[in-house]
C-alpha atoms as a PDB file:
ATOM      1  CA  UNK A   1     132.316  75.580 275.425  1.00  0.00           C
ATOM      2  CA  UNK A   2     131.910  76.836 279.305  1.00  0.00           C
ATOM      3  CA  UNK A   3     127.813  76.847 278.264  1.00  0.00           C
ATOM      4  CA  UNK A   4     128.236  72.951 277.175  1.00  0.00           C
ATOM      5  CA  UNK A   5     129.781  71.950 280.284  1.00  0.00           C
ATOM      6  CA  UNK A   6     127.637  74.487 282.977  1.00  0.00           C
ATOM      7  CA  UNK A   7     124.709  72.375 281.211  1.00  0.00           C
ATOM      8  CA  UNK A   8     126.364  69.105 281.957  1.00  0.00           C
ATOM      9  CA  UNK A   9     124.985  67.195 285.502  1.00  0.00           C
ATOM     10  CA  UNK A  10     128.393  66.208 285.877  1.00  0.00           C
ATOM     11  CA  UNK A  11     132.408  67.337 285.329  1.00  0.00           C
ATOM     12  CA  UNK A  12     134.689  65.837 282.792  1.00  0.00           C
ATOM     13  CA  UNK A  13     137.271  63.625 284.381  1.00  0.00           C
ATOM     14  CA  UNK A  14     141.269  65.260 284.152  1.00  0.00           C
ATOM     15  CA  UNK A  15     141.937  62.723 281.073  1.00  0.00           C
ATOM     16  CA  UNK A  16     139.150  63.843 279.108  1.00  0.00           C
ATOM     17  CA  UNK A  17     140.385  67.756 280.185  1.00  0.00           C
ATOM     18  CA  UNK A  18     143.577  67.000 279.424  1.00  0.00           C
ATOM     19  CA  UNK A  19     142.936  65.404 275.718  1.00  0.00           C
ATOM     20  CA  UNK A  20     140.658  68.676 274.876  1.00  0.00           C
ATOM     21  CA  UNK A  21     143.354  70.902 275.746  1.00  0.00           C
ATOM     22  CA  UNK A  22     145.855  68.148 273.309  1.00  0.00           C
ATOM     23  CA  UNK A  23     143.249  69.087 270.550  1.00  0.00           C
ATOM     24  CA  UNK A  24     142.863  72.712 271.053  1.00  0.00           C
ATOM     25  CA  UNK A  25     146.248  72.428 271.107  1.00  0.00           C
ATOM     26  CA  UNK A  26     146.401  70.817 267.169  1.00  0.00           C
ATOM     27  CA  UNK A  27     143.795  74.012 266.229  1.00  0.00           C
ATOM     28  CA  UNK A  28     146.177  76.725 267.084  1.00  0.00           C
ATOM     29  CA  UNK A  29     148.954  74.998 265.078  1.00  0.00           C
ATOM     30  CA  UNK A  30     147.981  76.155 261.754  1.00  0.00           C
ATOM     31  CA  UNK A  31     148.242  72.868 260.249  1.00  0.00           C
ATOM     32  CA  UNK A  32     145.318  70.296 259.590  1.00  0.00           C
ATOM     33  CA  UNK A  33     145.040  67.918 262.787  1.00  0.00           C
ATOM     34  CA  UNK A  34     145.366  64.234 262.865  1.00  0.00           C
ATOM     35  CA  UNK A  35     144.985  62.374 265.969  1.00  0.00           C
ATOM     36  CA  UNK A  36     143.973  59.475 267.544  1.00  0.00           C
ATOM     37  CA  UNK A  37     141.746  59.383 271.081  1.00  0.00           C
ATOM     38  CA  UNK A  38     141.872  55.946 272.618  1.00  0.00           C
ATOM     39  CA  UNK A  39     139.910  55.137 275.492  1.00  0.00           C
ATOM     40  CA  UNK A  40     137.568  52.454 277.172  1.00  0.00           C
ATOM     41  CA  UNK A  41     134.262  52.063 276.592  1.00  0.00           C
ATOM     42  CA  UNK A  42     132.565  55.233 279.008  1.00  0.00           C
ATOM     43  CA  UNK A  43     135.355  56.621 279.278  1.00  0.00           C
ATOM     44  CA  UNK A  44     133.566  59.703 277.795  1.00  0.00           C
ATOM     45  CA  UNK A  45     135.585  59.861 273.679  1.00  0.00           C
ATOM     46  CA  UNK A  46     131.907  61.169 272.468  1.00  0.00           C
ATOM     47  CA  UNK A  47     131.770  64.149 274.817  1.00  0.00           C
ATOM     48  CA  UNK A  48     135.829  64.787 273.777  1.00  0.00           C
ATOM     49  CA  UNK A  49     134.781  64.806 270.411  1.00  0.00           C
ATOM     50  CA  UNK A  50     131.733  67.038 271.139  1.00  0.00           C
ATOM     51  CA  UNK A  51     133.616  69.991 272.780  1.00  0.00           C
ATOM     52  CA  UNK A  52     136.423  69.532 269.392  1.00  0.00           C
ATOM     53  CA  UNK A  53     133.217  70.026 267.418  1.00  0.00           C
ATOM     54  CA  UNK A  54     131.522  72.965 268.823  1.00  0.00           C
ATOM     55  CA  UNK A  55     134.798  74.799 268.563  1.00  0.00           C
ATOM     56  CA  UNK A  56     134.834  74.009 265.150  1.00  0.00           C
ATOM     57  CA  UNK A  57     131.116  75.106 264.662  1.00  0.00           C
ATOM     58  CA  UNK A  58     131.357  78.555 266.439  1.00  0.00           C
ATOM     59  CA  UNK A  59     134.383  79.359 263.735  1.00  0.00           C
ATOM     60  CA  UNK A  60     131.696  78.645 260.869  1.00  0.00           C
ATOM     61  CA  UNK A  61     132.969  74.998 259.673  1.00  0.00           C
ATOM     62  CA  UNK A  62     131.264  72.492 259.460  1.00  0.00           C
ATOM     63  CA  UNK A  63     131.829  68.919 261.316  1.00  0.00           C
ATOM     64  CA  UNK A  64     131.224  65.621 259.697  1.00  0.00           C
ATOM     65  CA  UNK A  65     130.677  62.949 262.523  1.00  0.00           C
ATOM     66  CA  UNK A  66     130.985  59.073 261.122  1.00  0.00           C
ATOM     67  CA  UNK A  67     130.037  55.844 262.978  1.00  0.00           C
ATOM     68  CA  UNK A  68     130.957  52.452 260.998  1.00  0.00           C
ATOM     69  CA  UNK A  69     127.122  51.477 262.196  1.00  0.00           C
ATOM     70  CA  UNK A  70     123.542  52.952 261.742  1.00  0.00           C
ATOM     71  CA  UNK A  71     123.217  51.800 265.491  1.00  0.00           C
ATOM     72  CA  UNK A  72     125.903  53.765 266.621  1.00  0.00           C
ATOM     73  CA  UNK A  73     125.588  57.032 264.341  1.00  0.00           C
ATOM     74  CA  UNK A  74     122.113  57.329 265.481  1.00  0.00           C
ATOM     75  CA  UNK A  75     123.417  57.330 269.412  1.00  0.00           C
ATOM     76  CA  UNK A  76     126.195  60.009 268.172  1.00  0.00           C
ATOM     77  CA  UNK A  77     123.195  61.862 266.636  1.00  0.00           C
ATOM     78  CA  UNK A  78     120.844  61.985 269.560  1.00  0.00           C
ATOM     79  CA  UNK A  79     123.825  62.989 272.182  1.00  0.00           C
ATOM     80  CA  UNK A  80     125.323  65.845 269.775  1.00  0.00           C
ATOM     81  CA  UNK A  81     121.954  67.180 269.025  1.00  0.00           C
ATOM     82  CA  UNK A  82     121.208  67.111 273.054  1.00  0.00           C
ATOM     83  CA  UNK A  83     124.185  68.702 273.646  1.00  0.00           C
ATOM     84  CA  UNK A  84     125.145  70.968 270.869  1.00  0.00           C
ATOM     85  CA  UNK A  85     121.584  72.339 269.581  1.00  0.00           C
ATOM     86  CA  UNK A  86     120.742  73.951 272.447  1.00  0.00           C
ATOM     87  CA  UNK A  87     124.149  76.246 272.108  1.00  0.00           C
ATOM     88  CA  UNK A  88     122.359  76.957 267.784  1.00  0.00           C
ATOM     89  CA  UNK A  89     124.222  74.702 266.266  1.00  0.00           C
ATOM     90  CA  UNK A  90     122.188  72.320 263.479  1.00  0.00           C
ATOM     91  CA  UNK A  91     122.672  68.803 263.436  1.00  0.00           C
ATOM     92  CA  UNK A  92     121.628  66.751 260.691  1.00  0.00           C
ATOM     93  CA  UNK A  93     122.148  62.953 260.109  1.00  0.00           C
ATOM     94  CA  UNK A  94     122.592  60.640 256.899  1.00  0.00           C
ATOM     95  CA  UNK A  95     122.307  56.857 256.444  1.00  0.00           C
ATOM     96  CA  UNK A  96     121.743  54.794 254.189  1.00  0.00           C
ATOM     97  CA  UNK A  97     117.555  54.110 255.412  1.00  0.00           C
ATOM     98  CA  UNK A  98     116.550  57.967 254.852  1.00  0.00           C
ATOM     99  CA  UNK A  99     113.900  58.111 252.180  1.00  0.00           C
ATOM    100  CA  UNK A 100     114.941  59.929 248.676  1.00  0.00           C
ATOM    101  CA  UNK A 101     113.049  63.157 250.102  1.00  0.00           C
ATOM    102  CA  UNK A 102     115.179  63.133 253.856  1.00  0.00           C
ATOM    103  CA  UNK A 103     118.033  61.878 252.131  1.00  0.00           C
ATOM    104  CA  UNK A 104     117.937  65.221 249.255  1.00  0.00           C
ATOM    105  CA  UNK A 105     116.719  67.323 252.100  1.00  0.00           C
ATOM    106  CA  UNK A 106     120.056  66.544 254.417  1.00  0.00           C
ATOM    107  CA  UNK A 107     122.427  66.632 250.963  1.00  0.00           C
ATOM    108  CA  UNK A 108     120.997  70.186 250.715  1.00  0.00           C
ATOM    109  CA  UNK A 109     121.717  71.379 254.240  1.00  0.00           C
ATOM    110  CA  UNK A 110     125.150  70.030 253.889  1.00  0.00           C
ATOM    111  CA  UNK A 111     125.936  71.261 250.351  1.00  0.00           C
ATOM    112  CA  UNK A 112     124.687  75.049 251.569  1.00  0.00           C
ATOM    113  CA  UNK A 113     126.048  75.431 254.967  1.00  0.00           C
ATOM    114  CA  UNK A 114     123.179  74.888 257.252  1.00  0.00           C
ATOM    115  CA  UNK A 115     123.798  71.958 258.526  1.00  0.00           C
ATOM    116  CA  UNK A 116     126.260  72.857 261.342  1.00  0.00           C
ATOM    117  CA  UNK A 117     127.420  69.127 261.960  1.00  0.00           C
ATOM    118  CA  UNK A 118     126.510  66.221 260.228  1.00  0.00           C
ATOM    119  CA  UNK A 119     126.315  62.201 261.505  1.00  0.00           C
ATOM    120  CA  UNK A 120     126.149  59.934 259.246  1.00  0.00           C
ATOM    121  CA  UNK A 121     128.001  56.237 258.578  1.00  0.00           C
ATOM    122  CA  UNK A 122     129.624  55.014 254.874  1.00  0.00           C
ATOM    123  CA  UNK A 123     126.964  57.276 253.137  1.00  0.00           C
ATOM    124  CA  UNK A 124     129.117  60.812 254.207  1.00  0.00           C
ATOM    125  CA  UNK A 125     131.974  58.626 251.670  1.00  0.00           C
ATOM    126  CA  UNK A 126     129.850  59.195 249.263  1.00  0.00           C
ATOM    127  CA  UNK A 127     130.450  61.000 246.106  1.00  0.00           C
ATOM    128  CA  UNK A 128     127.313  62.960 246.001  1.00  0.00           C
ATOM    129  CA  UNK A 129     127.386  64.620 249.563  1.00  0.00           C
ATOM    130  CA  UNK A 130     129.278  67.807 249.028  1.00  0.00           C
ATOM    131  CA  UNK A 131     130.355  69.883 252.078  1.00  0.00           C
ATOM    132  CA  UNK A 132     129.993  74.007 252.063  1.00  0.00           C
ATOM    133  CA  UNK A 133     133.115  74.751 254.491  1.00  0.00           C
ATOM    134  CA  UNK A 134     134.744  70.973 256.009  1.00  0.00           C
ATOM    135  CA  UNK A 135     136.664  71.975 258.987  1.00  0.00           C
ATOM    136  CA  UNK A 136     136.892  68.522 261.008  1.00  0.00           C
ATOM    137  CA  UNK A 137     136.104  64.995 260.688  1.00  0.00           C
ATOM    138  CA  UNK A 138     135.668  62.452 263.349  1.00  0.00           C
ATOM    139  CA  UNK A 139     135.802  59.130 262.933  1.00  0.00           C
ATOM    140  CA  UNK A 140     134.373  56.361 265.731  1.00  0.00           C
ATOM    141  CA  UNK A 141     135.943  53.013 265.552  1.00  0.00           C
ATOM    142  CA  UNK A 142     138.483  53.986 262.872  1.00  0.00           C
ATOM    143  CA  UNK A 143     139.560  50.408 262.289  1.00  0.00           C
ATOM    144  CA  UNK A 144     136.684  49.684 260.674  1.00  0.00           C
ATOM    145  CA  UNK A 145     137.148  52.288 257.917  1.00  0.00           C
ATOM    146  CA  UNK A 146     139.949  52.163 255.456  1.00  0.00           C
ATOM    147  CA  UNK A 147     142.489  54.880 254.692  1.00  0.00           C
ATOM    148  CA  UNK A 148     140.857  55.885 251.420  1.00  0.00           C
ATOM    149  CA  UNK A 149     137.544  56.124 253.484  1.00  0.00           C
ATOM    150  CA  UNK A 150     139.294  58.494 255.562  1.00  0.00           C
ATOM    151  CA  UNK A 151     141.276  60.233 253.081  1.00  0.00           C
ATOM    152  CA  UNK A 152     138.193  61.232 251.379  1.00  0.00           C
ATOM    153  CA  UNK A 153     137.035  63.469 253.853  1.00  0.00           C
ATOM    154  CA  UNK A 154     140.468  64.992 254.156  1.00  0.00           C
ATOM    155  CA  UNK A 155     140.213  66.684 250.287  1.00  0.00           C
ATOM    156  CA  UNK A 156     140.483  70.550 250.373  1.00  0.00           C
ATOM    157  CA  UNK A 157     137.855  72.518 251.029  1.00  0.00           C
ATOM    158  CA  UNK A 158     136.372  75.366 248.228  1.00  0.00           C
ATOM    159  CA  UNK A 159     138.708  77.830 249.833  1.00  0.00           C
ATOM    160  CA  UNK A 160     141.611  75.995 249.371  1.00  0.00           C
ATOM    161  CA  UNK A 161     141.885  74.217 252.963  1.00  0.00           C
ATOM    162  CA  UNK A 162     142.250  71.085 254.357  1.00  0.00           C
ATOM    163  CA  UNK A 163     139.772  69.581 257.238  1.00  0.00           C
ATOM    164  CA  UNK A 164     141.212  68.404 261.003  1.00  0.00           C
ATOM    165  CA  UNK A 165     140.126  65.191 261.285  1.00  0.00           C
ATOM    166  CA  UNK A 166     139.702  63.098 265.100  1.00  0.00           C
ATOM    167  CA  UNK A 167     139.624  59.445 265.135  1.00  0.00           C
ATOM    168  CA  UNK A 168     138.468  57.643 268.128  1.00  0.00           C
ATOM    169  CA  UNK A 169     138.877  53.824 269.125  1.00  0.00           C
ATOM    170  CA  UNK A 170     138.038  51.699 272.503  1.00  0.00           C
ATOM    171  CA  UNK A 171     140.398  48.957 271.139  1.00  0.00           C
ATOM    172  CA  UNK A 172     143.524  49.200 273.729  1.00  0.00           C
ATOM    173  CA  UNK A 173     146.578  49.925 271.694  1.00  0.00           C
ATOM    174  CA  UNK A 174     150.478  50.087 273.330  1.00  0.00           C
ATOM    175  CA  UNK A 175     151.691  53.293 272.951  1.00  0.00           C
ATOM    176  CA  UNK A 176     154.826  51.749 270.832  1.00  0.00           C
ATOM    177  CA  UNK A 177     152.138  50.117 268.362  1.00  0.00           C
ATOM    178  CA  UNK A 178     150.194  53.203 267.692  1.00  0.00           C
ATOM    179  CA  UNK A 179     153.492  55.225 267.016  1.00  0.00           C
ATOM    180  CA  UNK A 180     153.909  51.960 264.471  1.00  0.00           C
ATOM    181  CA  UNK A 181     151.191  51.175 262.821  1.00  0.00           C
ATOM    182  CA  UNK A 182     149.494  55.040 263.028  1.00  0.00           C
ATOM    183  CA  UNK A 183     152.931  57.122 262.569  1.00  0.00           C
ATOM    184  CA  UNK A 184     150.849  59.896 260.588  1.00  0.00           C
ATOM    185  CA  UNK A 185     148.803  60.269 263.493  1.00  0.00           C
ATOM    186  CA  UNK A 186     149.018  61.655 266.899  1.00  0.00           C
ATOM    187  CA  UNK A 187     148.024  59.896 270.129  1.00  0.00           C
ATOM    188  CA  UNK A 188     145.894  60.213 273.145  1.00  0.00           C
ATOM    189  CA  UNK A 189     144.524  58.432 275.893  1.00  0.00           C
ATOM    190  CA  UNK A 190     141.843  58.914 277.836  1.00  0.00           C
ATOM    191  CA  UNK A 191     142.703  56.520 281.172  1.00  0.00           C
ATOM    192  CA  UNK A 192     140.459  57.885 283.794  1.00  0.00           C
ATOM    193  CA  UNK A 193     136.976  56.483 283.918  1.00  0.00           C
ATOM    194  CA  UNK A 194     134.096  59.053 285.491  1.00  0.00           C
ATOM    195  CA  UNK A 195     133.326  58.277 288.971  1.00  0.00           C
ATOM    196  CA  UNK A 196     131.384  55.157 289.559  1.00  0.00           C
ATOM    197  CA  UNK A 197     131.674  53.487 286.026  1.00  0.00           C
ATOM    198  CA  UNK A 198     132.919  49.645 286.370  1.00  0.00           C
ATOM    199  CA  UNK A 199     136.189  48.803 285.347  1.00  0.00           C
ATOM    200  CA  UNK A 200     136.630  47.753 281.615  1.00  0.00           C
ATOM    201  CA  UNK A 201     138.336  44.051 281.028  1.00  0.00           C
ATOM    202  CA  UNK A 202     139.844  43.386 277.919  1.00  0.00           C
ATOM    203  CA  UNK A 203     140.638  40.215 277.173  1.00  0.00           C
ATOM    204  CA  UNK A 204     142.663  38.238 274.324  1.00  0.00           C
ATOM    205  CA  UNK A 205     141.177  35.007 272.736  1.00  0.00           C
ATOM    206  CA  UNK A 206     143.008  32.279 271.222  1.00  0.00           C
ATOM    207  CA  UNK A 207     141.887  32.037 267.129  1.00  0.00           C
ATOM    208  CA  UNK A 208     141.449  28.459 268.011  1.00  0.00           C
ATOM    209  CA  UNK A 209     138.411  29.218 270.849  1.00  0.00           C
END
């Protein structure tokens, strides 16, 4: 992790330090992780979910990385694979416009090990792609996922284990909600934006307009 963020041309804000340390935390417990990172757009969730995947690619698991757009897994793919492959570890990507050859070519890196972590969108749901050691899943704009979606890539592993999994959302949630409508999960906030970013507004619109 310290070679990840000496190769960085800039430091992580305190929120983003202090939700890594939250997840670390959920690693050491011994128990499979499930927890939610909420922050703004730029607030820096895909470099959170980065450091919670290289950890889980230096202990020999594998990470499955899903996007609910091609759009957006293919902007997960290019910043994991600039940040994570020069530390070794393999990224491979699968959607749904791979040719048969790329798309039986990624299904056998992922079935055999050597992809280290995988992007993909609804085609990692899928009942043919078969994962050599699962350790975490993260999931980018959960709410456009359902449960089963998610619960599929929580199945036990070969060995008998079941995968952390890391959902991330920019849609502003009270803290009361969240412990409401996502009681299974636990909660963080990222509520620092780097240095210089603009402000994020969020506004509510009638149905009507």
């Amino acid at each position: 992790a310290s070679d990840l963020l000496d190769a960085l041309p800039f430091s992580l804000t305190n929120a983003q330090c202090r939700v890594i340390e939250e997840i670390r935390a959920d690693f050491k417990k011994g128990l499979p992780m499930l927890r939610m990172v909420q922050g703004d757009v730029g607030s820096g969730k895909t470099l959170v979910a980065a450091m919670a995947a290289l950890d889980i690619a230096s202990a020999k698991y594998q990470v499955a990385v899903v996007a609910p757009t091609e759009i957006l897994a293919e902007q997960h793919f290019r910043n994991f694979s600039q940040w994570l492959s020069p530390l070794g570890i393999t990224i491979t990507w699968l959607v749904g416009k791979l040719t048969s050859v790329q798309r039986r070519e990624a299904l056998g890196a992922i079935a055999t090990g050597e992809a280290n972590v995988i992007v993909g969108t609804h085609a990692l749901f899928q009942e043919d792609v078969s994962f050599s050691s699962l350790g975490l899943a993260i999931i980018d704009e959960q709410h456009r996922f359902g449960v089963d979606q998610r619960m599929t890539l929580r199945k036990e592993t070969q060995s008998g284990e079941v995968p952390h999994q890391l959902v991330m959302t920019a849609t502003p949630i009270p803290r009361t909600l969240a412990m409401t409508a996502y009681s299974e999960l636990d909660y963080s906030v990222i509520d620092e934006l780097p240095p210089g970013r603009t402000p994020i507004t969020t506004a509510l619109v009638s149905q009507g307009r």
